[in-house]
Protein backbone atom coordinates (compact mmCIF):
# COMPACT_ATOMS: atom_id res chain seq x y z
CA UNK A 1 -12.65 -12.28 -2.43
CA UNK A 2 -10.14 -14.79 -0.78
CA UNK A 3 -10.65 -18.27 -1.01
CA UNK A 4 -12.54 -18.47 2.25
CA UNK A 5 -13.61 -14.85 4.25
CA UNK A 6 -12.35 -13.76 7.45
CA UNK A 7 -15.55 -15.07 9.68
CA UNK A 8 -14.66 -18.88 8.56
CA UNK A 9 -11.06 -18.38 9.68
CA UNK A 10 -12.77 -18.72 13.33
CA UNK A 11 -13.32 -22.52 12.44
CA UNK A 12 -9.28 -23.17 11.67
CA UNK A 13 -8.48 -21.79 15.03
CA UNK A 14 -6.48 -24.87 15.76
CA UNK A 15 -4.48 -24.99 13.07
CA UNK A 16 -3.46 -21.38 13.21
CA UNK A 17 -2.29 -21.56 16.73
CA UNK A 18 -0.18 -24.60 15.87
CA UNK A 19 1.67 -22.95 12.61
CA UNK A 20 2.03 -20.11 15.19
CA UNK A 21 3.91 -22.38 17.39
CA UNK A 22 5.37 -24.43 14.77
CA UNK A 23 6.98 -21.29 13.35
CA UNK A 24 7.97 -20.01 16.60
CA UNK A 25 9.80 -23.13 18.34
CA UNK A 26 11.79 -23.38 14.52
CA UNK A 27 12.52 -20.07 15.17
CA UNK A 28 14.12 -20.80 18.66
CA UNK A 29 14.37 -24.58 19.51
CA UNK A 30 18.07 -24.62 19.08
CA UNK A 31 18.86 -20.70 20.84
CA UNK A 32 20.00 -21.04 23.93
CA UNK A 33 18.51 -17.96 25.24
CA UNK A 34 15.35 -18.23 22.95
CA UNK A 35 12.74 -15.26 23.16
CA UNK A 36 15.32 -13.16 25.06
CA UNK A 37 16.78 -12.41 21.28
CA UNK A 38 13.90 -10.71 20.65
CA UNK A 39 14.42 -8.10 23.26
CA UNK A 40 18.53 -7.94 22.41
CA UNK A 41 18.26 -7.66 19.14
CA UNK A 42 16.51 -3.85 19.38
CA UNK A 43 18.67 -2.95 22.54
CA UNK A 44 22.30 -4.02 20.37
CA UNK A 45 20.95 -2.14 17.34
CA UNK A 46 19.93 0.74 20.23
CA UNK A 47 23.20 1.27 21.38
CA UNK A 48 25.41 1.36 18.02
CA UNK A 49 22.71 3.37 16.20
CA UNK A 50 22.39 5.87 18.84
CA UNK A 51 26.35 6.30 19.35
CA UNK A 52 26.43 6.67 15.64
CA UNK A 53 23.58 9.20 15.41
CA UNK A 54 23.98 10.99 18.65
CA UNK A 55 27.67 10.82 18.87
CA UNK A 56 29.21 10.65 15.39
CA UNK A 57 26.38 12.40 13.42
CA UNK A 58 25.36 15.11 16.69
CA UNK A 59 22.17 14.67 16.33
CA UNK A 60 20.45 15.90 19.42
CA UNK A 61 17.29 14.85 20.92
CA UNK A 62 16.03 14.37 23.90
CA UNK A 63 15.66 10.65 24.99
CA UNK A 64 16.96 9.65 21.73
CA UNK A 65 17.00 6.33 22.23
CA UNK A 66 13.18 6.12 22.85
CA UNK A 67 12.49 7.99 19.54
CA UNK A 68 14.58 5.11 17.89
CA UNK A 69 13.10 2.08 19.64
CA UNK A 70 9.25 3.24 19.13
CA UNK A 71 9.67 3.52 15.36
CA UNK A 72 12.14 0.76 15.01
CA UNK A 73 10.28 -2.25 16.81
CA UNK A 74 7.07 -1.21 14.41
CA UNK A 75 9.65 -1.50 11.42
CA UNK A 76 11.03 -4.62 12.63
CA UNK A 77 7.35 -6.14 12.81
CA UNK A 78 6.52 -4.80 9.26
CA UNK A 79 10.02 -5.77 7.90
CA UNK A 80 10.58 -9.26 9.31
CA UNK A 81 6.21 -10.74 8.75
CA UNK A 82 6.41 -9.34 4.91
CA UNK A 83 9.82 -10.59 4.29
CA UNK A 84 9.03 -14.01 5.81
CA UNK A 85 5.57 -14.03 3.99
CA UNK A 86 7.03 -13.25 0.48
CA UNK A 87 7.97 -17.41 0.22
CA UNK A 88 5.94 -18.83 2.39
CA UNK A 89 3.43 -20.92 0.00
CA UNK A 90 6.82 -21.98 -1.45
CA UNK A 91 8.64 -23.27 2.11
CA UNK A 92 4.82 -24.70 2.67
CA UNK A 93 4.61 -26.45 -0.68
CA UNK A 94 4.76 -29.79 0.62
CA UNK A 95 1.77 -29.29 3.01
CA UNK A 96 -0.13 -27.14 0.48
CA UNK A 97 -0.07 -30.16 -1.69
CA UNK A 98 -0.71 -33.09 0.78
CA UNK A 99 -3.58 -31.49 2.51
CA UNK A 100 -6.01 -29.05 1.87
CA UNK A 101 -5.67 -26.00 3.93
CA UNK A 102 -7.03 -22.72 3.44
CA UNK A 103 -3.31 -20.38 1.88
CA UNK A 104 -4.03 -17.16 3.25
CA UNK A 105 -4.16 -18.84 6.71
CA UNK A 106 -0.21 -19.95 6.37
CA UNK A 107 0.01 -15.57 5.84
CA UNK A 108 -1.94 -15.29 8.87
CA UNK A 109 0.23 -17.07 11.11
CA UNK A 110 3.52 -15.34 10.42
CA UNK A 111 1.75 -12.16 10.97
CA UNK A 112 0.44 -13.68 13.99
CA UNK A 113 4.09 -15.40 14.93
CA UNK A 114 6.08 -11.86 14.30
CA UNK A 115 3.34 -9.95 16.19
CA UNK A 116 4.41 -12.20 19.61
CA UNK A 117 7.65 -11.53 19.07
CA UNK A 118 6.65 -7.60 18.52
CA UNK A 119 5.33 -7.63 21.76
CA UNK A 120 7.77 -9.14 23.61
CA UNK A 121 10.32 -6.89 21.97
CA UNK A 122 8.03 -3.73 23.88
CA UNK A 123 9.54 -4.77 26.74
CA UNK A 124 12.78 -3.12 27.07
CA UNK A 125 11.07 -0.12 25.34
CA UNK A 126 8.56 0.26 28.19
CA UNK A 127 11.27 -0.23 30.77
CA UNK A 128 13.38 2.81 29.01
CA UNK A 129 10.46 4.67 29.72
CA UNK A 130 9.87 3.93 33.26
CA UNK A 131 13.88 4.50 33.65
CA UNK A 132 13.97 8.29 31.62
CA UNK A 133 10.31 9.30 32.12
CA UNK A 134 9.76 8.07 35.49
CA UNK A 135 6.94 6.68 34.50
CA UNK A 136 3.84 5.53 31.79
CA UNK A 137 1.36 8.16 30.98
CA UNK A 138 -2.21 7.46 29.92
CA UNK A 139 -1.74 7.96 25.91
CA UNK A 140 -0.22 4.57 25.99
CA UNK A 141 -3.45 3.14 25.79
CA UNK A 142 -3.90 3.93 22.36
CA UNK A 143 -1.22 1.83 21.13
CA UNK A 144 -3.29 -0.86 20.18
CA UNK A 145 -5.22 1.10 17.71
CA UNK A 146 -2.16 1.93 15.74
CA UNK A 147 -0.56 -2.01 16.34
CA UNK A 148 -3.99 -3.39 14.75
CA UNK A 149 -3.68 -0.50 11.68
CA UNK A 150 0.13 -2.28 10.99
CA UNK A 151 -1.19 -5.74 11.36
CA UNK A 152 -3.86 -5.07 8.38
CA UNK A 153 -1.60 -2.90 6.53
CA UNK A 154 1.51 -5.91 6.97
CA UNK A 155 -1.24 -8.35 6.21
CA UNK A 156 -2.42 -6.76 2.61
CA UNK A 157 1.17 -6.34 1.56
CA UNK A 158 1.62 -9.98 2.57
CA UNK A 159 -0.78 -11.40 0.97
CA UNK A 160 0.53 -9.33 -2.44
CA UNK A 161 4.15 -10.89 -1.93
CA UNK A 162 3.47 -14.06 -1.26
CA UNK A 163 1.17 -14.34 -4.32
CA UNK A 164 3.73 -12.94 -6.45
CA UNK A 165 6.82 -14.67 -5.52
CA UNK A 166 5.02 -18.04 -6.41
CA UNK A 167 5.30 -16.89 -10.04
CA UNK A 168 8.06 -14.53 -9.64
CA UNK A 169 10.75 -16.00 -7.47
CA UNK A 170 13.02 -12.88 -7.58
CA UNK A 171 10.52 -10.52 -6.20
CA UNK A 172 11.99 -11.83 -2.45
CA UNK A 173 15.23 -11.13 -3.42
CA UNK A 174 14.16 -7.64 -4.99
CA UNK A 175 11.49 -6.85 -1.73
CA UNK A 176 14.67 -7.12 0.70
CA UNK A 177 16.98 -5.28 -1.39
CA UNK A 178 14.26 -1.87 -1.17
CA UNK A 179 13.37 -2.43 2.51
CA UNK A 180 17.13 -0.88 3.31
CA UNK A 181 16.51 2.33 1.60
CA UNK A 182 13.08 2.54 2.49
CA UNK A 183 13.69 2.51 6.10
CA UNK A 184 16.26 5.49 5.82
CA UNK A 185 13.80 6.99 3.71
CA UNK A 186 11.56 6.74 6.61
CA UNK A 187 11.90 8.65 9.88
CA UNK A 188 13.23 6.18 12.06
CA UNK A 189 16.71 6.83 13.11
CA UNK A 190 15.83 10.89 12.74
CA UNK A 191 13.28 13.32 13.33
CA UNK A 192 11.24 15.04 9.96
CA UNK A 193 12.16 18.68 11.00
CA UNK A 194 16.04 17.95 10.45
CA UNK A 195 14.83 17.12 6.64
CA UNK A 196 14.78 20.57 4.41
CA UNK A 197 11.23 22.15 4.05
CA UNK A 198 11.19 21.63 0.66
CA UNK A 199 11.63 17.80 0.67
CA UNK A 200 9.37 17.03 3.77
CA UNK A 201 6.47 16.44 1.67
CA UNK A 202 8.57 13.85 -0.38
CA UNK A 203 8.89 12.12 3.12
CA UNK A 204 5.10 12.27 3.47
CA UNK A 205 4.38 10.27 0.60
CA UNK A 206 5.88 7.04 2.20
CA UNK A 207 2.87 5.34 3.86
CA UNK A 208 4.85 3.95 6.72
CA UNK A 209 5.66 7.55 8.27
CA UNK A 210 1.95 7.81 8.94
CA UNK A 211 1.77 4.38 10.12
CA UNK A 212 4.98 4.57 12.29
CA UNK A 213 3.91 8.25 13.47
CA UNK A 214 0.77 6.86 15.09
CA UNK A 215 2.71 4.47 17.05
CA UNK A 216 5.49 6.74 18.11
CA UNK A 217 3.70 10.06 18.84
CA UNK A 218 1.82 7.95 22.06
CA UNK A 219 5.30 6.67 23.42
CA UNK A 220 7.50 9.60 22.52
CA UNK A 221 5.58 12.81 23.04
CA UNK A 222 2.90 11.33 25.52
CA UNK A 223 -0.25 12.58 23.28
CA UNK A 224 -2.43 10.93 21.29
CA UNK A 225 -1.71 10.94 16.75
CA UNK A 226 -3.27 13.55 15.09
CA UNK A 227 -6.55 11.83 13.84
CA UNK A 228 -5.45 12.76 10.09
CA UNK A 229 -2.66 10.78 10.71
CA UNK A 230 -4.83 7.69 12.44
CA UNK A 231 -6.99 8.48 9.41
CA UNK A 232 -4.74 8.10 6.29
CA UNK A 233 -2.63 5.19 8.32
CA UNK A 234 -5.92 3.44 8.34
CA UNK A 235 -7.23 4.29 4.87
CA UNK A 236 -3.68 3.58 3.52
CA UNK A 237 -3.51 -0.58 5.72
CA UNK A 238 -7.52 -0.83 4.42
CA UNK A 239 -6.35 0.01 0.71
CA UNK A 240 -3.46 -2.40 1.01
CA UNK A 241 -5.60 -5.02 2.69
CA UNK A 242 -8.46 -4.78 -0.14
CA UNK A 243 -5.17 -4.80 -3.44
CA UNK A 244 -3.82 -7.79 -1.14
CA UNK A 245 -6.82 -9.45 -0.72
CA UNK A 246 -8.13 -9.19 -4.53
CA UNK A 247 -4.51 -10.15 -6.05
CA UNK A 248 -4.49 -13.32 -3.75
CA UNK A 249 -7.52 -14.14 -4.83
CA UNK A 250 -6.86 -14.17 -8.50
CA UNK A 251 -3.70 -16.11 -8.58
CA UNK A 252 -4.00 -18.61 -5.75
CA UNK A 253 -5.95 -21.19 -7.78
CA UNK A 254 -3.19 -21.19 -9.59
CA UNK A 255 -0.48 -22.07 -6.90
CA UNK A 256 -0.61 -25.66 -6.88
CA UNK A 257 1.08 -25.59 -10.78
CA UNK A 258 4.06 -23.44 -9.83
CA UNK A 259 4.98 -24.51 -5.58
């Protein structure tokens, strides 16, 4: 389906780890505290979201600020890899047309690039947990089931963007401008029961609240998902994997006219 299959990718091991690093000293070479903005970042937009939401707005939960932090680093990671990957044959036009290198591979690594700095962003998370919960309980083990169910589901809708956008310039500029909404509309920043009965279902139709509830329910309430939940997230990242896939494939021949 892609211009090369998943097994081969094994043989451009090399140059996958160096657009990882390429993309990830550009990213920091000239920060002074470099991968420490990675953990500030999610603790600066802790603290003013959970005045506004706790204070201003009253809404009261227990260890708020760990119900915000486990769904908001997963956003972050889905947010920042598809937004970086909807122009990225078009910032890597000049090596796309010098060399031959398999596309989907330059996708790859800024999934691979944002899911470092995903990890390191845990950190401060993990503390807060030690710090309120006195301690990690055993469900956290699960976590990377659901991390590996958001890298495939990032991935597909990666692979869709960055296809697009070669033809379709705008679609960036349109993808950012519905990633604001569609984070309110997911339950980050509040929990589903404060939503009216009637429109919860509404909420349920957004594929990240299953994706983002898998991740959370481990951290927050200590349990493991409900496997309907680890079900749908997964058929929902395998559909958009299969659409990315198959759209990629159909237009990337076709790059090398428009980049």
């Amino acid at each position: 389906m892609l211009s090369f299959n998943f097994v081969q990718l094994f043989s451009y091991k090399d140059l996958l780890i160096n657009l990882v690093l390429r993309d990830l000293i550009i990213k920091y070479k000239r920060s002074v505290v470099g991968f420490c903005w990675t953990m500030i970042h999610p603790l600066m937009n802790m603290i003013v979201l959970t005045i506004v939401f706790s204070g201003i707005f009253r809404i009261h939960m227990k260890d708020f600020v760990i119900y915000f932090l486990s769904g908001f680093q997963l956003w972050l990671f889905f947010s920042q890899s598809t937004t970086m990957s909807s122009r990225c044959m078009l910032t890597n036009a000049n090596i796309l047309k010098k060399v031959y290198i398999p596309k989907p591979i330059i996708v790859i690594s800024i999934i691979s690039s944002e899911l470092v700095n995903f990890i390191l962003s845990l950190l401060p998370l993990f503390l807060l947990l030690l710090i309120l919960r006195k301690g990690l309980t055993i469900s956290l083990l699960f976590l990377p089931i659901p991390i590996f169910i958001m890298i495939i589901f990032s991935l597909g809708i990666s692979l869709i963007l960055s296809a697009i956008t070669v033809f379709f310039y705008d679609i960036g500029d349109i993808y950012q401008l519905v990633l604001n909404p569609l984070m309110y509309f997911t339950p980050i920043l509040y929990p589903l029961d404060i939503i009216p009965a009637r429109f919860q279902p509404l909420m349920k139709i957004n594929p990240l609240y299953y994706l983002i509830e898998c991740f959370r329910t481990p951290i927050y309430q200590g349990r493991l998902p409900e496997p309907l939940y680890v079900f749908l997230a997964s058929l929902i990242a395998a559909a958009a994997l299969v659409i990315g896939m198959y759209v990629f494939s159909r237009l990337s021949d076709r790059f090398i006219y428009y980049i």
